[in-house]
C-alpha atoms as a PDB file:
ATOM      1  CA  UNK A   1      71.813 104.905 113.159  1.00  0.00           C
ATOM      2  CA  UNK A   2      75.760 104.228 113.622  1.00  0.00           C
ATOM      3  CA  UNK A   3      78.359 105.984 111.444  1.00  0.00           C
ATOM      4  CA  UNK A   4      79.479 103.225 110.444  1.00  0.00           C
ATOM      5  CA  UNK A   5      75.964 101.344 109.654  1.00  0.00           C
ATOM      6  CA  UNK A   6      74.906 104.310 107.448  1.00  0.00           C
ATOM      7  CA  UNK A   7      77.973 104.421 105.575  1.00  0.00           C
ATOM      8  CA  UNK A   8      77.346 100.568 104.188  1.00  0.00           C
ATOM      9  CA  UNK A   9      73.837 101.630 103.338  1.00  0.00           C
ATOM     10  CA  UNK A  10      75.487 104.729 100.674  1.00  0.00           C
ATOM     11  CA  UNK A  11      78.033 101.671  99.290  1.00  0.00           C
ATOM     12  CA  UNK A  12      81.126 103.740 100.682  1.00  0.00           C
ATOM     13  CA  UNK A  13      84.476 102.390 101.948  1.00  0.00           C
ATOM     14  CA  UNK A  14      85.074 103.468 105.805  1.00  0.00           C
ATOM     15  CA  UNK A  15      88.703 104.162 104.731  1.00  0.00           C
ATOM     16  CA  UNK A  16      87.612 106.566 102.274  1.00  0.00           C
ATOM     17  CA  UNK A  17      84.848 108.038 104.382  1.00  0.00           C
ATOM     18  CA  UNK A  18      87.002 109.019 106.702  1.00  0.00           C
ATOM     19  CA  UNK A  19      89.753 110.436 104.632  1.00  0.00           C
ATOM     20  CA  UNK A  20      89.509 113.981 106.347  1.00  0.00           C
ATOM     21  CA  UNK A  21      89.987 112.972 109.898  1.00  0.00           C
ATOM     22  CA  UNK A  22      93.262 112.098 110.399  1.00  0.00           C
ATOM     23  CA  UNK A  23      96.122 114.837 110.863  1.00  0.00           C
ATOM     24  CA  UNK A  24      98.997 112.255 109.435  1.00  0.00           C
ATOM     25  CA  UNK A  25     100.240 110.923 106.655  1.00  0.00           C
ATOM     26  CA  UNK A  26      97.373 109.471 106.072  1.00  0.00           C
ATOM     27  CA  UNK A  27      94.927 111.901 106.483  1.00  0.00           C
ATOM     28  CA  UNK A  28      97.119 114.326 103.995  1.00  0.00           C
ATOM     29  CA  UNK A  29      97.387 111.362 101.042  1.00  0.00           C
ATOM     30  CA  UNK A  30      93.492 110.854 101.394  1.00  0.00           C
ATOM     31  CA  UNK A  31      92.583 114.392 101.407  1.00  0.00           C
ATOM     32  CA  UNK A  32      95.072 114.578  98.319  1.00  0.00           C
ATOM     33  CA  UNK A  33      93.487 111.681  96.916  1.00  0.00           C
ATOM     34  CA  UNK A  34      96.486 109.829  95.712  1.00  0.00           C
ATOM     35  CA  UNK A  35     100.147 108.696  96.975  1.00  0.00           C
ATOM     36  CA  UNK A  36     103.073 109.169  95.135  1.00  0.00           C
ATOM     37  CA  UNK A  37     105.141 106.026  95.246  1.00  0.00           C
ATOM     38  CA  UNK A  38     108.938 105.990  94.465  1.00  0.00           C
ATOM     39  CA  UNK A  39     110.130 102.776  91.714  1.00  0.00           C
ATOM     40  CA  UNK A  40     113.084 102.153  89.969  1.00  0.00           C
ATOM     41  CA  UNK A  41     111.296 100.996  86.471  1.00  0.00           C
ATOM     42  CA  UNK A  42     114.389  99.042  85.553  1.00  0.00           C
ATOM     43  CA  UNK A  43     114.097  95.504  87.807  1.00  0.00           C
ATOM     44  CA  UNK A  44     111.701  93.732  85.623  1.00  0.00           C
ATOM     45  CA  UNK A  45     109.314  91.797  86.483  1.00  0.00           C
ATOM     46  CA  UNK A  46     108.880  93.658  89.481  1.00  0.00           C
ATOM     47  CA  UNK A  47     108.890  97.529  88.136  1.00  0.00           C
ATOM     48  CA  UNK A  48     110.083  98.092  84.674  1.00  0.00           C
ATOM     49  CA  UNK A  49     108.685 100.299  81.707  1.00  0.00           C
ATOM     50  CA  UNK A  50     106.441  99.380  78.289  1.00  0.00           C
ATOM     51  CA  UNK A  51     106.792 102.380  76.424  1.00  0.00           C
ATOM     52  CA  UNK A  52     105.941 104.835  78.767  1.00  0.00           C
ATOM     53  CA  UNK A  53     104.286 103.230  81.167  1.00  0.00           C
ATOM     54  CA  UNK A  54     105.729 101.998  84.137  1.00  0.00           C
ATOM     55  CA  UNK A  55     104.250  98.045  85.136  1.00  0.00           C
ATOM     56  CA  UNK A  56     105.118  95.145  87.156  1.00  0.00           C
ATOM     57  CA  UNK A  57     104.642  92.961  89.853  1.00  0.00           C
ATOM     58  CA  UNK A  58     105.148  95.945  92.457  1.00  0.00           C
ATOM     59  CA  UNK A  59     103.002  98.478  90.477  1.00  0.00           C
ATOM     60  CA  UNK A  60     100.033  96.188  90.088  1.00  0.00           C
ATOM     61  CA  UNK A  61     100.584  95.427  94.000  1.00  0.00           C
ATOM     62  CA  UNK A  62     100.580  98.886  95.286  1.00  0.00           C
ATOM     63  CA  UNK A  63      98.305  99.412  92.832  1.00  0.00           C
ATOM     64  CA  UNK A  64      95.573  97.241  94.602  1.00  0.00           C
ATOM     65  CA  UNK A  65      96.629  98.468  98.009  1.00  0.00           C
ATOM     66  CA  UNK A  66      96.231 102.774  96.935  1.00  0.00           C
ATOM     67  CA  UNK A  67      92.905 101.164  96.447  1.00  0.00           C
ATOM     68  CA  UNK A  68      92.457 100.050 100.109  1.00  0.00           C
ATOM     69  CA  UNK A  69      93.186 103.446 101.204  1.00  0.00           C
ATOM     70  CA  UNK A  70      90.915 105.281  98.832  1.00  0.00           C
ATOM     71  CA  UNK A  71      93.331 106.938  96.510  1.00  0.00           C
ATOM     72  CA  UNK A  72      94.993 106.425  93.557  1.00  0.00           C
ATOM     73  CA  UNK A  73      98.620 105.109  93.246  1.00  0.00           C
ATOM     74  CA  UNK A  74     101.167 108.116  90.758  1.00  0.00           C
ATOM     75  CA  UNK A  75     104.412 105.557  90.267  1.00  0.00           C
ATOM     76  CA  UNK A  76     107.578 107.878  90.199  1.00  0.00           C
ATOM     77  CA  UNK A  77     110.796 106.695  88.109  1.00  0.00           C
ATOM     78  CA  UNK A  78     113.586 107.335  90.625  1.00  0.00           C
ATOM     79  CA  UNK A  79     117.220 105.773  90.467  1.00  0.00           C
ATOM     80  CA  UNK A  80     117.195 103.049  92.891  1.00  0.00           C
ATOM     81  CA  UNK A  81     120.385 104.203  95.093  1.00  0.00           C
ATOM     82  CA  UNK A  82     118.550 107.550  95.332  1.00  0.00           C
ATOM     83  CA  UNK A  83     115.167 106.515  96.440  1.00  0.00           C
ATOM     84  CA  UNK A  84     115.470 106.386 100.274  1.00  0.00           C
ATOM     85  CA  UNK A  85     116.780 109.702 100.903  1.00  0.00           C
ATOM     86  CA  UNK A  86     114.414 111.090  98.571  1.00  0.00           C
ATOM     87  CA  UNK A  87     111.779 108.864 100.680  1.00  0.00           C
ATOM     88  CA  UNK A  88     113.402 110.608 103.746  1.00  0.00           C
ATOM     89  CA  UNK A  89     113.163 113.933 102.470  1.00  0.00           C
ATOM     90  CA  UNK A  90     109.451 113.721 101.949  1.00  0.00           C
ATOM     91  CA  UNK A  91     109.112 113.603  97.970  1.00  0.00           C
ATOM     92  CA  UNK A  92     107.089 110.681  98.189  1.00  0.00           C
ATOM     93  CA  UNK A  93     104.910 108.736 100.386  1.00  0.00           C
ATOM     94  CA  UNK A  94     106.088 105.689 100.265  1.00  0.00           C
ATOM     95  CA  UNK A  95     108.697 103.454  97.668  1.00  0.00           C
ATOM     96  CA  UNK A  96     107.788  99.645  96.383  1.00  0.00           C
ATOM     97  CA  UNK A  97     110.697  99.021  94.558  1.00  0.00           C
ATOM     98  CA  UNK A  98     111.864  95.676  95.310  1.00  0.00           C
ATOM     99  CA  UNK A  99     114.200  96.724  98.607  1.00  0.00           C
ATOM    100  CA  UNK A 100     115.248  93.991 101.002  1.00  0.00           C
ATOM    101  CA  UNK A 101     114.107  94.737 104.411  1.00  0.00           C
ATOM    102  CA  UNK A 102     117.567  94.787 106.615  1.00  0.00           C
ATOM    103  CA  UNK A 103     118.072  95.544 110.391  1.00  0.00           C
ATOM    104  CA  UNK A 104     120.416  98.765 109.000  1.00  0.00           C
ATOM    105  CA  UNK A 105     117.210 100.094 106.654  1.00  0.00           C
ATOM    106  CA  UNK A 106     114.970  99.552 109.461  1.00  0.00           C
ATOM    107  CA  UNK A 107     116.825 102.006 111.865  1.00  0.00           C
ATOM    108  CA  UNK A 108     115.759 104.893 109.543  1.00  0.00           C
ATOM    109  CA  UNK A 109     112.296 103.083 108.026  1.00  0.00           C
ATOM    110  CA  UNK A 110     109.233 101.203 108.495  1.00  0.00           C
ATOM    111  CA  UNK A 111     109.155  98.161 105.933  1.00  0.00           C
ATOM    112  CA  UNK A 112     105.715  95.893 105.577  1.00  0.00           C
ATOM    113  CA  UNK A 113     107.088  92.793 103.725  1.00  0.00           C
ATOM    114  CA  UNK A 114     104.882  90.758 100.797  1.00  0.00           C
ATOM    115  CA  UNK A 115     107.916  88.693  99.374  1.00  0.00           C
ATOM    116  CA  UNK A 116     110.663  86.044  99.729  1.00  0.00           C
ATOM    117  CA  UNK A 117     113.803  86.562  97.235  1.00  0.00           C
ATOM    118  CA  UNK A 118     117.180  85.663  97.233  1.00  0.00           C
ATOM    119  CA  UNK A 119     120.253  86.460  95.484  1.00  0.00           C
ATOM    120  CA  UNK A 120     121.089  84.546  92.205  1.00  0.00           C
ATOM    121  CA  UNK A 121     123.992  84.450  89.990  1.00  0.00           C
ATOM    122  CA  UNK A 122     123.578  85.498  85.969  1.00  0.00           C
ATOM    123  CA  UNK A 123     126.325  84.148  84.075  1.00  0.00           C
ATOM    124  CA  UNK A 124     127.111  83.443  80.316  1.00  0.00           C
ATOM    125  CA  UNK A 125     124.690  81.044  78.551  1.00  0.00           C
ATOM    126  CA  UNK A 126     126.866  77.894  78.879  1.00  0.00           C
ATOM    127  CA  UNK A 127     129.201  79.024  81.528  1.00  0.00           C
ATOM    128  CA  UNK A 128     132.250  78.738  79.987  1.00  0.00           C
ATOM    129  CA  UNK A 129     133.450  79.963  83.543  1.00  0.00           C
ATOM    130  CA  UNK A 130     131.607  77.240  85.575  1.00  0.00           C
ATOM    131  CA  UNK A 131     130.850  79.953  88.427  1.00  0.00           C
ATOM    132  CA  UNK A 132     128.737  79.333  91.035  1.00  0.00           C
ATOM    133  CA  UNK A 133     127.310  81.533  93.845  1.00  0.00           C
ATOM    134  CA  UNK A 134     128.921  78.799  96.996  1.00  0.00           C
ATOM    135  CA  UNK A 135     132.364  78.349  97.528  1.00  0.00           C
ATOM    136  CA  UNK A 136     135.523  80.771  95.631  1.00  0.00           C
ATOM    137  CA  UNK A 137     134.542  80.623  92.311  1.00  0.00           C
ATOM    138  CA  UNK A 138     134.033  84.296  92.404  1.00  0.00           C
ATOM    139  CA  UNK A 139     137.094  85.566  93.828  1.00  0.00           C
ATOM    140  CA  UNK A 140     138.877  87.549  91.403  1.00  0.00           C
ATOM    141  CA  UNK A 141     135.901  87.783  88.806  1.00  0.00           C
ATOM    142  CA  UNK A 142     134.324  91.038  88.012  1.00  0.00           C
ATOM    143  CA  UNK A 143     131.254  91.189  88.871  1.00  0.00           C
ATOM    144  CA  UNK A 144     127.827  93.534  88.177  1.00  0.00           C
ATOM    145  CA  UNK A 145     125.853  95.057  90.244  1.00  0.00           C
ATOM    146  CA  UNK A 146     123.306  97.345  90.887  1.00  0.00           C
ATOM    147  CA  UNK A 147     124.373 100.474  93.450  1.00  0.00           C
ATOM    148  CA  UNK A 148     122.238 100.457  96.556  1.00  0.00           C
ATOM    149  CA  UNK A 149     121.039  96.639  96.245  1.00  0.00           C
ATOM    150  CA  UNK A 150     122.408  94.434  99.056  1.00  0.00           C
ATOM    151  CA  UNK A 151     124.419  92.355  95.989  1.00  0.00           C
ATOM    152  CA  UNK A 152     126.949  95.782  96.014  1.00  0.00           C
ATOM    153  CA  UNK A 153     127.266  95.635 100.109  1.00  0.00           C
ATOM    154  CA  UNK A 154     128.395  91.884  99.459  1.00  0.00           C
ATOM    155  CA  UNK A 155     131.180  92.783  97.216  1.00  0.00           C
ATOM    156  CA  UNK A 156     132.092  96.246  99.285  1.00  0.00           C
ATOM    157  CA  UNK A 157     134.641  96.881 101.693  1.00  0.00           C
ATOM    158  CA  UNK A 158     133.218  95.893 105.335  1.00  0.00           C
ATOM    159  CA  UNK A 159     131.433  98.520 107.126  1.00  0.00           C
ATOM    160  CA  UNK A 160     130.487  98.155 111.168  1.00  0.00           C
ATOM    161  CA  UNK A 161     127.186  99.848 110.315  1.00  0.00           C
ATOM    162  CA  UNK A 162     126.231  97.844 107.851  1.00  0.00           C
ATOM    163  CA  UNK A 163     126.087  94.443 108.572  1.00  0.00           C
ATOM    164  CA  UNK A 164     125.779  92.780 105.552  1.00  0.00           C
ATOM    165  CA  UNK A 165     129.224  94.344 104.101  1.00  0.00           C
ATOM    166  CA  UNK A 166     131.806  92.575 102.589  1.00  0.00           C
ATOM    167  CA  UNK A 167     131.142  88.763 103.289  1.00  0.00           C
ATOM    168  CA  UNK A 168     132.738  87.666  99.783  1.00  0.00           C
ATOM    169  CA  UNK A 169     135.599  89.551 100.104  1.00  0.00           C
ATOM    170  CA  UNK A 170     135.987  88.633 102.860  1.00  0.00           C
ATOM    171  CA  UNK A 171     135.524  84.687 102.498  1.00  0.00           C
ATOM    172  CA  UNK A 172     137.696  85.464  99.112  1.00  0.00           C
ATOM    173  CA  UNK A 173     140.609  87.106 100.898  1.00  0.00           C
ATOM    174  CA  UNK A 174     140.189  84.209 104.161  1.00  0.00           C
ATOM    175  CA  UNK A 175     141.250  81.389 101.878  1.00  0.00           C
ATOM    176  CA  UNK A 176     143.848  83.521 100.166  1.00  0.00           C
ATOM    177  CA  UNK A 177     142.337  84.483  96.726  1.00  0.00           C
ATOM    178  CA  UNK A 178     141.652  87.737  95.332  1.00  0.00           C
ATOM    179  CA  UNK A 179     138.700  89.787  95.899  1.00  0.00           C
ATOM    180  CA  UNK A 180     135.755  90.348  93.341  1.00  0.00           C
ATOM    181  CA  UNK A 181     136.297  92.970  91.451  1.00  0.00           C
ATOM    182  CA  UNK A 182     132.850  95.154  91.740  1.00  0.00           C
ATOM    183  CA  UNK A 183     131.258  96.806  88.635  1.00  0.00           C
ATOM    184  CA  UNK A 184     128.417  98.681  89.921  1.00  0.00           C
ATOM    185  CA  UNK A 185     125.713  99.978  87.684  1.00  0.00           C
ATOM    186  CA  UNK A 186     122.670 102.547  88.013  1.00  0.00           C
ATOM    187  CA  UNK A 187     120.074  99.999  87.398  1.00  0.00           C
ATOM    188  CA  UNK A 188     120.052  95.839  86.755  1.00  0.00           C
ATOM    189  CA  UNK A 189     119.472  96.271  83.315  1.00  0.00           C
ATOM    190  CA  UNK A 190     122.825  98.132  82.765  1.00  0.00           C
ATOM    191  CA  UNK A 191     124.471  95.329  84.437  1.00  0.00           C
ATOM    192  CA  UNK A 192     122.545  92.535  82.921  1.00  0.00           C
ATOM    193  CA  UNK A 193     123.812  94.175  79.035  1.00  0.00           C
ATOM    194  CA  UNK A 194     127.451  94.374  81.192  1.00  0.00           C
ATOM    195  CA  UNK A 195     127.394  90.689  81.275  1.00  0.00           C
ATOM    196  CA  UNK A 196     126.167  90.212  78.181  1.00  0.00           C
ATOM    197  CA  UNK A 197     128.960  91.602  76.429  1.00  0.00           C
ATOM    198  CA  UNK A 198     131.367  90.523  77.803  1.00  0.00           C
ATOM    199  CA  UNK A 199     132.428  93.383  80.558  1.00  0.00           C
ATOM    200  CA  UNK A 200     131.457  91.281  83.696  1.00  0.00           C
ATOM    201  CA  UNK A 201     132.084  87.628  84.176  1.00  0.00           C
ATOM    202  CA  UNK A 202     129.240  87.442  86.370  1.00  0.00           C
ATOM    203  CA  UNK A 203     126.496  89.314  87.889  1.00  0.00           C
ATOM    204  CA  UNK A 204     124.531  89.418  91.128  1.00  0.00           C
ATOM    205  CA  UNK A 205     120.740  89.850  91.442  1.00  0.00           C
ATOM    206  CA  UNK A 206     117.579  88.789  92.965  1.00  0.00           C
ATOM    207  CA  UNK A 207     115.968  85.569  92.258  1.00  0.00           C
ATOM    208  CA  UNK A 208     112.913  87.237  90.559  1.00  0.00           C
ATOM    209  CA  UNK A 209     115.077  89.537  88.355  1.00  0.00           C
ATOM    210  CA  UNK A 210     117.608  86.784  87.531  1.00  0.00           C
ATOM    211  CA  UNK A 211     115.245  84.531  86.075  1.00  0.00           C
ATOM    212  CA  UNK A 212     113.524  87.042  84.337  1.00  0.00           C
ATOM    213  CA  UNK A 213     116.676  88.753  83.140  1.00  0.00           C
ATOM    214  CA  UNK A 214     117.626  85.413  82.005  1.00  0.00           C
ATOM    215  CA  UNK A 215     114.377  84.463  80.493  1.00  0.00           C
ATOM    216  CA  UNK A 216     114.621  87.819  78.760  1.00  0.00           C
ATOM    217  CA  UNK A 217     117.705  87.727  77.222  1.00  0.00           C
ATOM    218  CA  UNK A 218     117.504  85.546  74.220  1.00  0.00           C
ATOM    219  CA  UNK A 219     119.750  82.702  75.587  1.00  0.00           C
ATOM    220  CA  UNK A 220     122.319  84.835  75.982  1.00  0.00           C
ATOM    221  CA  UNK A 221     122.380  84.520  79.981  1.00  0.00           C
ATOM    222  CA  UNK A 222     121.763  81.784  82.537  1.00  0.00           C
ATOM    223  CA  UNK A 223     121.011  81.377  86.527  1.00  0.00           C
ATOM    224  CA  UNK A 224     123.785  79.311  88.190  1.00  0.00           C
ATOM    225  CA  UNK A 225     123.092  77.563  91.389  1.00  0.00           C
ATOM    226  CA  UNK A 226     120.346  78.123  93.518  1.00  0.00           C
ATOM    227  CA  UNK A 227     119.353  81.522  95.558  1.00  0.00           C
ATOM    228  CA  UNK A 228     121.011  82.105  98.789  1.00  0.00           C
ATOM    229  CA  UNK A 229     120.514  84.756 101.429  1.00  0.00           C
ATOM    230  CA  UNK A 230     116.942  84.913 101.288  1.00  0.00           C
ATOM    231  CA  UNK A 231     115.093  87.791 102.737  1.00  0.00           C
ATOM    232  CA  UNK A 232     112.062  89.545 102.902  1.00  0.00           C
ATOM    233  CA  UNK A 233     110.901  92.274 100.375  1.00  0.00           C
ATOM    234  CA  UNK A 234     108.876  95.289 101.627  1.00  0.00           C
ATOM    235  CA  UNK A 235     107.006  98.386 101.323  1.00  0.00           C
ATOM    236  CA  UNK A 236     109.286 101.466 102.820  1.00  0.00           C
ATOM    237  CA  UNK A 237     107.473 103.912 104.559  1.00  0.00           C
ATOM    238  CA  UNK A 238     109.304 107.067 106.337  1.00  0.00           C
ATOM    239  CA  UNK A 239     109.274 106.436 110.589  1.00  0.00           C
ATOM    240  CA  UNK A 240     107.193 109.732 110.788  1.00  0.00           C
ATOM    241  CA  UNK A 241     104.329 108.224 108.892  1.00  0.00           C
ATOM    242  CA  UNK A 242     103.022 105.330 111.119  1.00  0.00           C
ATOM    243  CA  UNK A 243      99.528 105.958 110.624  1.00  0.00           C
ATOM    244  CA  UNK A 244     100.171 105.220 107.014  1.00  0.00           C
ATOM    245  CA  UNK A 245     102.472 101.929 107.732  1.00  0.00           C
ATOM    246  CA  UNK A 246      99.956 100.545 110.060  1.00  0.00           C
ATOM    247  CA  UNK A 247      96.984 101.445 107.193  1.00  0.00           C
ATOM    248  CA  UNK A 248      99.130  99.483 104.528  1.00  0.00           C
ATOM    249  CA  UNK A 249      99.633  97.189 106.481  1.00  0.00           C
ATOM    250  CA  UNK A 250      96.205  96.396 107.410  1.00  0.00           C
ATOM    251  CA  UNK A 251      95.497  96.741 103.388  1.00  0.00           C
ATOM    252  CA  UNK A 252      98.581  94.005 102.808  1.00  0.00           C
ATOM    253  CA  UNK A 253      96.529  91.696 104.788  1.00  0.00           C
ATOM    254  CA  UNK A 254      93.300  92.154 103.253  1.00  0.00           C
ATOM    255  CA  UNK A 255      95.158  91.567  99.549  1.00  0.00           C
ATOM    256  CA  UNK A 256      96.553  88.122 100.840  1.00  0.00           C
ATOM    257  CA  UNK A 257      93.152  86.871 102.414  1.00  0.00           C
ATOM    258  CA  UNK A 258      90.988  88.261  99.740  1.00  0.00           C
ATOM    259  CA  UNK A 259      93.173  86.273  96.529  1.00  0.00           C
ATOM    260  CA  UNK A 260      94.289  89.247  95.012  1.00  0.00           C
ATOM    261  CA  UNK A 261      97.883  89.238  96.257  1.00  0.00           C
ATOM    262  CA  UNK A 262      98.581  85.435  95.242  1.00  0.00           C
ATOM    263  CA  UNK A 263      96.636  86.177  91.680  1.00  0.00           C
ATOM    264  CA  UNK A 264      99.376  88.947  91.140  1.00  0.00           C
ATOM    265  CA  UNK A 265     102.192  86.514  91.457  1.00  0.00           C
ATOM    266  CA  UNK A 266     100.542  84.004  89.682  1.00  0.00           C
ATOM    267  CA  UNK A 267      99.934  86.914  86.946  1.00  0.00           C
ATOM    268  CA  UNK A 268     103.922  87.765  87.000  1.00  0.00           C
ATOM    269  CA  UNK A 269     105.298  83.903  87.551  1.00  0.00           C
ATOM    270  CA  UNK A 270     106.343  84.574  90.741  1.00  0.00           C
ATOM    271  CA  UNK A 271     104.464  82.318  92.671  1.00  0.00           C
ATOM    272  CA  UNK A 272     107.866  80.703  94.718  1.00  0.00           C
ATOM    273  CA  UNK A 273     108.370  83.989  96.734  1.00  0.00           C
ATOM    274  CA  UNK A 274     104.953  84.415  97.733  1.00  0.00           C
ATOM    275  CA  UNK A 275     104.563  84.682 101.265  1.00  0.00           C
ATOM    276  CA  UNK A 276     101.779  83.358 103.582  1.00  0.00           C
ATOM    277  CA  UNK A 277     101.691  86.699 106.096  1.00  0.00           C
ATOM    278  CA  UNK A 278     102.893  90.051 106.107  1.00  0.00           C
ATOM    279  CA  UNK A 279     104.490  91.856 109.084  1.00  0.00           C
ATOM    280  CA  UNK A 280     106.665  94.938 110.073  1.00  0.00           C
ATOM    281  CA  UNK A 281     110.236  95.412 109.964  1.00  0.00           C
ATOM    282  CA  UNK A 282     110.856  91.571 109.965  1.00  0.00           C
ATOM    283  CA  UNK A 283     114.754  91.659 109.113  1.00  0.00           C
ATOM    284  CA  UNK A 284     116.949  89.099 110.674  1.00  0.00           C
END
């Protein structure tokens, strides 16, 4: 009888019969029997904390897909600007944590997308400022961010590596206006209470975090205008590790055919960013 036949007759996953054979990253999380996956648990709805306990859209998603490769998932609570270097140093497997997937994070790691999001603007309930994330309405504002998001290389200086530096300043300084005045914070959170009381005018987030941030904040915030710069979210996994990119991967598809991926943004309200497909290192 095949391998592979007389492992359906015992009832046990291939991927988990199999755990000792491979040499990789793979192999060594199986044999382990469990990844360690770096979050930021302060980006509600996607990874945020209930008491102790670290939930979201993200954890419930890799989650499901520890469960593809046989293991369990052990979320670590790691300051978002901090988590790809620690990713690069080998403290953890692999991060879900909300990150964009951008040509300059793909030079140094493998992303596998699941999500659409763009960047929205939190103001003031009412705003008495009538900003909007188009046109100059910005310039000269101070404005919150979260360090290491793609919102804080908007509003820093321009940088050749990094492509996505500076564009408001720039388009601020172009027509002759000051620049934004950046206040960047260890986590949204931080910046969201910023805003609230009055230290920013304005702040800078993704879609899913602005409207749950504003949702969340007992009418004392607001979205303004629509997303803009939408990109793809995705599972970063260290360049050495390919077996385990291409087995999450193959696990991302399985959650999106099978209706458990579009039950977990149904579950979290976050339906809109869904995406039909995932892929690898899809940055524009």
């Amino acid at each position: 009888m095949a391998a592979a036949a007389f492992i359906a007759l015992l009832g046990i996953p291939a991927i988990a019969a199999c755990r000792n054979t491979s040499t990789g990253a793979l192999g060594r999380i199986q044999r382990a029997g469990r990844i360690l996956i770096a979050t930021d648990a302060l980006y509600p709805p996607n990874e945020f904390k209930r008491g102790d306990q670290i939930v979201g859209f993200d954890v419930d998603l890799g989650n499901a897909l520890a469960r593809k490769l046989g293991v369990r998932a052990e979320f670590q609570d790691v300051r978002f600007d901090t988590i790809l270097q620690a990713l690069d140093e080998g403290k953890y497997d692999i991060s879900l944590s909300s990150f964009t997937d951008t040509r300059e994070r793909e030079s140094r790691f493998d992303f596998v997308t699941y999500f659409s999001a763009g960047t929205m603007l939190l103001v003031p309930e009412g705003n008495p400022r009538r900003l909007r994330p188009d046109g100059l309405s910005l310039c000269g504002k101070k404005i919150a961010v979260e360090k290491g998001t793609t919102q804080e290389e908007e509003l820093s200086r321009k940088d050749a590596t990094r492509p996505g530096t500076g564009a408001r300043i720039d388009a601020c300084r172009s027509a002759g206006r000051p620049a934004p005045i950046r206040l960047s914070y260890d986590d949204q959170v931080a910046a969201n209470e910023a805003l609230a009381k009055g230290r920013a005018d304005a702040s800078l987030t993704d879609s899913p975090a602005a409207v749950y941030g504003a949702k969340e904040s007992g009418g004392r915030l607001q979205c303004a205008g629509s997303p803009y710069r939408t990109a793809l979210y995705g599972v970063a996994v260290p360049k050495r590790s390919s077996d385990l990119r291409d087995a999450i991967f193959k696990a991302m598809k399985t959650l999106m055919s099978d209706g458990t991926y579009r039950r977990l943004t149904t579950q979290w309200g976050l339906t809109s960013g869904a995406v039909p497909d995932t892929r690898i290192n899809a940055a524009e």
